[in-house]
Every structure is written in C-alpha cells, then in structure tokens.
Protein backbone atom coordinates (compact mmCIF):
# COMPACT_ATOMS: atom_id res chain seq x y z
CA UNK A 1 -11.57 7.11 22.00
CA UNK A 2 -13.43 4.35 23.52
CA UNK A 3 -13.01 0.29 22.10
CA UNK A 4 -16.30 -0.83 20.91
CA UNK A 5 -14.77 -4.49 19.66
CA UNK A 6 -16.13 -5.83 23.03
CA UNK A 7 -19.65 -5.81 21.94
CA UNK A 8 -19.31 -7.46 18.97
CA UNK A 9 -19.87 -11.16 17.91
CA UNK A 10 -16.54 -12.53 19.17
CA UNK A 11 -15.72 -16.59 17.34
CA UNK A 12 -12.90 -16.73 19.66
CA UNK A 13 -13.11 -20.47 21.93
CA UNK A 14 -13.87 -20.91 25.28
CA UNK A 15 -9.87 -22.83 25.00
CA UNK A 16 -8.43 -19.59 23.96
CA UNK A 17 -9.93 -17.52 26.34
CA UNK A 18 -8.45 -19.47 29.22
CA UNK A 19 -5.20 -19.75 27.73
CA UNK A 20 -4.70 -15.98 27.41
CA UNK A 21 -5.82 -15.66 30.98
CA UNK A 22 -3.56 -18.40 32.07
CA UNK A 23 -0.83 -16.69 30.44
CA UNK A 24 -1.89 -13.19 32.06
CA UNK A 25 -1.60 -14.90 35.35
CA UNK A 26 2.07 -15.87 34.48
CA UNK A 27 2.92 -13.11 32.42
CA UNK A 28 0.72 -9.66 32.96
CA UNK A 29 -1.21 -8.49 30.10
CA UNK A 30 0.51 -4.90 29.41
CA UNK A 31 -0.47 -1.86 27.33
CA UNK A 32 1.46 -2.27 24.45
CA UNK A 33 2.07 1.62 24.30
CA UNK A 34 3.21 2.44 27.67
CA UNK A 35 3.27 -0.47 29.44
CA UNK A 36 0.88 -0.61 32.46
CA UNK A 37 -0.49 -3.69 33.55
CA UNK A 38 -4.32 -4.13 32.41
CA UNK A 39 -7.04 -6.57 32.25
CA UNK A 40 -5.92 -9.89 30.25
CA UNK A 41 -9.36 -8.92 28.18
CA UNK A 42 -8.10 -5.61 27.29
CA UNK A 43 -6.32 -3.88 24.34
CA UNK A 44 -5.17 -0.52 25.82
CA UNK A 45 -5.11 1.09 29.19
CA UNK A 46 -7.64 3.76 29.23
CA UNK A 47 -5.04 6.47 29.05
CA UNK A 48 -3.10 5.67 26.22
CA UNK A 49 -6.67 4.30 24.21
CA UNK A 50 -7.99 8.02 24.66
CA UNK A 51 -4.92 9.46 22.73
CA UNK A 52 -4.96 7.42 20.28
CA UNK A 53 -6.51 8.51 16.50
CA UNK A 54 -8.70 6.61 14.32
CA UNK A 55 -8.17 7.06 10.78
CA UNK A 56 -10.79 8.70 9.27
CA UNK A 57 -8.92 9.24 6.06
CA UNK A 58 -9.92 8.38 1.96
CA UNK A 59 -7.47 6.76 0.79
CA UNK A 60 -7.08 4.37 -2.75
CA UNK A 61 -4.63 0.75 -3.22
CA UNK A 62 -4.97 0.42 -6.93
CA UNK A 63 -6.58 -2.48 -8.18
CA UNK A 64 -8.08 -2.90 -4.63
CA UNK A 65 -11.87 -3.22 -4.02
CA UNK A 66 -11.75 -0.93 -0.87
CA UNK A 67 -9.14 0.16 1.40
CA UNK A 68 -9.12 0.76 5.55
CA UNK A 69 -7.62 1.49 9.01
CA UNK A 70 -7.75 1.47 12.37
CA UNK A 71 -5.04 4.55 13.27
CA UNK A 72 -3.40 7.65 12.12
CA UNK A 73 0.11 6.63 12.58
CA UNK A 74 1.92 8.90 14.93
CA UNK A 75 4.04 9.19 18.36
CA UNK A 76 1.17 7.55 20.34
CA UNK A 77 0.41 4.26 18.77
CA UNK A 78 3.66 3.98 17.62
CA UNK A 79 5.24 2.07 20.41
CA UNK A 80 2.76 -0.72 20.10
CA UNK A 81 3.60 -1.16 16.69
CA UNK A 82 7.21 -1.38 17.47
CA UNK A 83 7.19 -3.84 19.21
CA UNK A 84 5.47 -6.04 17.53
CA UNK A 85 8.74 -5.21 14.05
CA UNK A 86 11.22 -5.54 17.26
CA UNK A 87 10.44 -9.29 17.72
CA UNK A 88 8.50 -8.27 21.38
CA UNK A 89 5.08 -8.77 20.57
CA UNK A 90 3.51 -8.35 24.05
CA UNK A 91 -0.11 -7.26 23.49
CA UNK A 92 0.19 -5.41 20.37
CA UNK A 93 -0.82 -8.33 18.36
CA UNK A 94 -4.49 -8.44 20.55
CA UNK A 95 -4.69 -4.44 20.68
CA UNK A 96 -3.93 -3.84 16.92
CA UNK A 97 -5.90 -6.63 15.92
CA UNK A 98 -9.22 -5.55 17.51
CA UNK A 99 -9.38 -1.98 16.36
CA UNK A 100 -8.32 -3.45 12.94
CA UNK A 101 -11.47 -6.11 13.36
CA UNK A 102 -13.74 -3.28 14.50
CA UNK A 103 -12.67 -0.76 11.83
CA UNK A 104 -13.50 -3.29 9.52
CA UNK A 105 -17.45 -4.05 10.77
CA UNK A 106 -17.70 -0.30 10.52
CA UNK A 107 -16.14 0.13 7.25
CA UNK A 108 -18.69 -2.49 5.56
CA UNK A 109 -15.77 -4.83 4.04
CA UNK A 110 -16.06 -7.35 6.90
CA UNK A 111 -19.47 -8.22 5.71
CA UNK A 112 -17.99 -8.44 1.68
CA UNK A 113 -15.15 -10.56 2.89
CA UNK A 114 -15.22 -14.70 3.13
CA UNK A 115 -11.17 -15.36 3.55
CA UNK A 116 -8.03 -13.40 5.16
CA UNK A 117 -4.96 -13.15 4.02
CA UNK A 118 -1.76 -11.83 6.07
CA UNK A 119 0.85 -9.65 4.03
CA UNK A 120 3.78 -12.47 4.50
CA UNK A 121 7.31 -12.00 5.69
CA UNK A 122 10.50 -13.33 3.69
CA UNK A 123 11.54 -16.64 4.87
CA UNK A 124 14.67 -14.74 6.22
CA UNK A 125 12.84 -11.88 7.85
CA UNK A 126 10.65 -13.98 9.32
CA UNK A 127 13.27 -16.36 11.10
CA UNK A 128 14.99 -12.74 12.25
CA UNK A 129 11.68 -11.74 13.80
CA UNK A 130 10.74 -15.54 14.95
CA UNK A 131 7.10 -14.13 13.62
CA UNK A 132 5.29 -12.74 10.79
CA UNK A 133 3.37 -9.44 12.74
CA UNK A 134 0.60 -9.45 10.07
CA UNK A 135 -0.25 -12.93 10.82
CA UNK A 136 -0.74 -12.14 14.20
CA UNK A 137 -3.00 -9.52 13.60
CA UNK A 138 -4.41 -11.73 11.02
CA UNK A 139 -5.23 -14.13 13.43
CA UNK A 140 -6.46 -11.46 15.87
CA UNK A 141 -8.88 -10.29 13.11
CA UNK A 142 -9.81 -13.46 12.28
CA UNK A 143 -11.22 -14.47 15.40
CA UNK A 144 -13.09 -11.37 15.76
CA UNK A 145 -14.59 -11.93 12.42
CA UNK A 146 -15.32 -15.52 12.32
CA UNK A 147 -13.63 -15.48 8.67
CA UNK A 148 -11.05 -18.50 7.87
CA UNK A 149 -7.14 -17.29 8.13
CA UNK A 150 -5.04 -18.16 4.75
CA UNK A 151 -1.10 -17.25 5.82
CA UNK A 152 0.07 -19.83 3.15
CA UNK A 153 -2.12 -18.74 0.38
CA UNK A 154 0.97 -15.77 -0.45
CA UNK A 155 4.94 -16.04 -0.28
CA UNK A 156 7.63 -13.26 -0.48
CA UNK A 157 9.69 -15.33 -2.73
CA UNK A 158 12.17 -12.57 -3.06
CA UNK A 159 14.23 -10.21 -0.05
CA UNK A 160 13.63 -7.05 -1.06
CA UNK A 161 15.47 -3.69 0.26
CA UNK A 162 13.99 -1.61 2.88
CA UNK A 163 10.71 0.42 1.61
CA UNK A 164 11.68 3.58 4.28
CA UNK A 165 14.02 5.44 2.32
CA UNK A 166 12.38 4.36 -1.13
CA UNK A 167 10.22 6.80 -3.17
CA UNK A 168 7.01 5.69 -4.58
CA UNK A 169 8.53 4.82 -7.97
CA UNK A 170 11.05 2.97 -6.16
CA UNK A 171 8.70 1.16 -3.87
CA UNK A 172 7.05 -0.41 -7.08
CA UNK A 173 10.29 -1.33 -8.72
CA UNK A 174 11.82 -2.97 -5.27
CA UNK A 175 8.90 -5.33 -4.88
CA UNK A 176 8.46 -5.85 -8.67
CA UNK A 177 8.56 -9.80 -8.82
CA UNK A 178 8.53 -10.64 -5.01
CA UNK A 179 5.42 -12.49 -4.51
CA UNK A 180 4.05 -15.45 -5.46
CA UNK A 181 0.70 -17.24 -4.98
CA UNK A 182 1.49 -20.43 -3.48
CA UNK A 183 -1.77 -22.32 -3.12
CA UNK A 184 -3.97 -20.47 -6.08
CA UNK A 185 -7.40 -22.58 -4.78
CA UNK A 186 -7.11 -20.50 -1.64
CA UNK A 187 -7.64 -17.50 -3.83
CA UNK A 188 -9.84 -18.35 -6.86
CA UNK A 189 -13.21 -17.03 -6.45
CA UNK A 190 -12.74 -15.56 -3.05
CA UNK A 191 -13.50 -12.31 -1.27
CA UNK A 192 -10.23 -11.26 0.44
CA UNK A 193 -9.15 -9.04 2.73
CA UNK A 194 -5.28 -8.49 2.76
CA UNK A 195 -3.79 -7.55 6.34
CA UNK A 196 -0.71 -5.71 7.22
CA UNK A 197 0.60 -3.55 9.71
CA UNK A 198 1.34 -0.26 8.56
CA UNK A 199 0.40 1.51 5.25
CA UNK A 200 2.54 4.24 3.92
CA UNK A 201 2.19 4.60 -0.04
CA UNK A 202 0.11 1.43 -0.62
CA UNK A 203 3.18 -0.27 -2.60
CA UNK A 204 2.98 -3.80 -0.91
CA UNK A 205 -0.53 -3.96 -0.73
CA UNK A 206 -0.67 -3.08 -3.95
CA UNK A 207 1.68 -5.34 -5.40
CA UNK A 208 -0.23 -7.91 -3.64
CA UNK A 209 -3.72 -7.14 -4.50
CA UNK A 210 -2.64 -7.50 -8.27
CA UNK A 211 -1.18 -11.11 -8.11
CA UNK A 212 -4.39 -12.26 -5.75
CA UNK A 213 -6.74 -10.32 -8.73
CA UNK A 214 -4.14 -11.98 -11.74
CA UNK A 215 -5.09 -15.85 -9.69
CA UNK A 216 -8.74 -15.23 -10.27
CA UNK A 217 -9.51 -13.25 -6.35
CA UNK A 218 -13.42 -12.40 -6.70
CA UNK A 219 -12.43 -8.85 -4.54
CA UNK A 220 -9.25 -7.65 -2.77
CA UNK A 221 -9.89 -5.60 0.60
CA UNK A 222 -6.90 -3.95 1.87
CA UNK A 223 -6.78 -3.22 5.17
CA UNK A 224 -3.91 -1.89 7.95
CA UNK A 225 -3.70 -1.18 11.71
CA UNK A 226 -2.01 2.25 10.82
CA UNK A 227 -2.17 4.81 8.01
CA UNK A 228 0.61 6.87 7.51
CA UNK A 229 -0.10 10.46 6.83
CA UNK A 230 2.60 10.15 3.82
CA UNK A 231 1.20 9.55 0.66
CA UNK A 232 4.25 10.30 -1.83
C-alpha cells in the first residue's frame, strides 16, 4: 500500500508546517505502529504502510447519507490506534488522519461535505484521556480537506458503559439519550461528515447521525479510520 494523501491539495499553513518540524527536531516523528523514527512529513514507515489494509468493504449507518474507511481493523494498524485510546498520541493522530482524508477524496463524500464534525468524548473520558482522539483526526482531516472543524457542534451529555462487550441491541439501548446538539446553527442546513476512530456495529455513529438529521443536517457522512470486520 502506498500513501497517495501527499499529492493532494493540502490547506494546512506554512505556521503549522514548521511547528510540526520544530517539534520533530525535539521530539522524532515515529511510526505510530512500530515505532521507527521517520520523516516529520510522514504517516507510516514504509514497512508497516505496506501491511497495512484498506477497507474496501460495503457497509450501511442507518439514517446516514454514505458511510467510509480508511482500514480493515486488525493486528497491524492496531497499535497506532492504541495509542492514540491510551492517552499517547504520537503520530497516530497525523497517520490516521491522512488515510481517513484520502479515503474520503476517493470515496466522493469529501466533495458532498461543507462541515466536520468529531464523534465527542464524555466530559469525564475526555479529562482521563487529556484528548478527544476523533478530534484529532478531525483536525487532521480537516486540514487535508480545507472543510471548517465543528468539535462543539455535539456533546456526550451522558457516560455510557463500555460498547466492547455489548451486543448490537445493547449498543443502541446504552447510548439511547447520550447526545445532545449543543450549537444547532452549526448543523442546520449543512453537509456533514461525522469522524471517529473505529467502527464496529455503527451504534455511535448511528445514534449520532439521527440527532444531527432530527436538528435539520442537509446530509450525514459517516466516516472512520478503521472498520471492524464485526458486524453483529
């Protein structure tokens, strides 16, 4: 697999550039899978970036306008996604977020699109983590994209269980009631895509899609880094 994100139109600032190759100079940009030190403009060393596999799956959210990802979640792009839900971040947030930006320009949807919103964190979650890892992909994407970030459009208003052990039916139940739009003018009328890390059943996104839709959301794009091959 070889990155293509490089040759697209990049809205990232001359500002930003130099302060991630500042920061490379003080801190060493690292694969985020295995950890080898790499260019502070690249996502994955070229070892781990040919193992990795791009989702070419079908797969539905209801009551979303379109759904898609950048990887088949498995053993080798698992470690970068790790440590972004371990609080580590490292590169992840860069590597994720350009395969998702790419996958997106191939798909079609980044062309439907005019806003991004970031699946959000609880308030408690997020303080635990010290970050919200959808944001930061969000923000990734977003500067790939040249489309305006919204991470205070959506709340979790409620801490919900843990979705790993749920079923599908109880996935829907346990985040029945735990979002909220918070600013509906940053919805109304727009085209949206709606970012998170991994997808497994399509519960959250879901969930999410139908309050953005219910506050008057022109289209809702899903869209995740990783697909799980779980669909139950």
């Amino acid at each position: 697999m070889t990155s293509l994100w490089k040759s697209f139109p990049v809205y990232e600032t001359m500002n930003q550039k130099i302060k991630r190759y500042i920061l490379h100079i003080l801190y060493p940009t690292k694969c985020p899978v295995c950890g080898e030190i790499i260019d502070f403009n690249d996502d994955f060393c070229s070892v781990c970036r040919e193992k990795l596999t791009m989702y070419e799956g079908s797969y539905s959210i209801r009551g979303a306008d379109g759904f898609c990802a950048a990887f088949l979640y498995d053993g080798n792009i698992s470690p970068a996604v790790m440590l972004l839900k371990d609080g580590i971040c490292g590169n992840a947030d860069f590597a994720l977020g350009n395969a998702l930006a790419e996958r997106l320009v191939n798909s079609g949807i980044a062309s439907e699109a005019d806003t991004i919103i970031p699946v959000p964190l609880h308030k408690k979650d997020k303080r635990q983590r010290g970050y919200n890892q959808s944001e930061l992909i969000a923000k990734q994407v977003s500067l790939r994209l040249g489309l305006p970030i919204c991470p205070d459009a959506v709340e979790k208003i409620r801490h919900t269980a843990s979705q790993k052990s749920l079923s599908q039916s109880e996935r829907i139940t346990n985040l029945c009631g735990a979002f909220s739009v918070k600013k509906p003018e940053l919805v109304s009328g727009k085209r949206i895509i709606l970012i998170d890390d991994v997808c497994t059943t399509g519960s959250t996104l879901a969930e999410i899609a139908k309050l953005l839709k219910e506050n008057n959301a022109a289209k809702v794009y899903c869209a995740s880094c990783c697909k799980t091959e779980l669909t139950d």
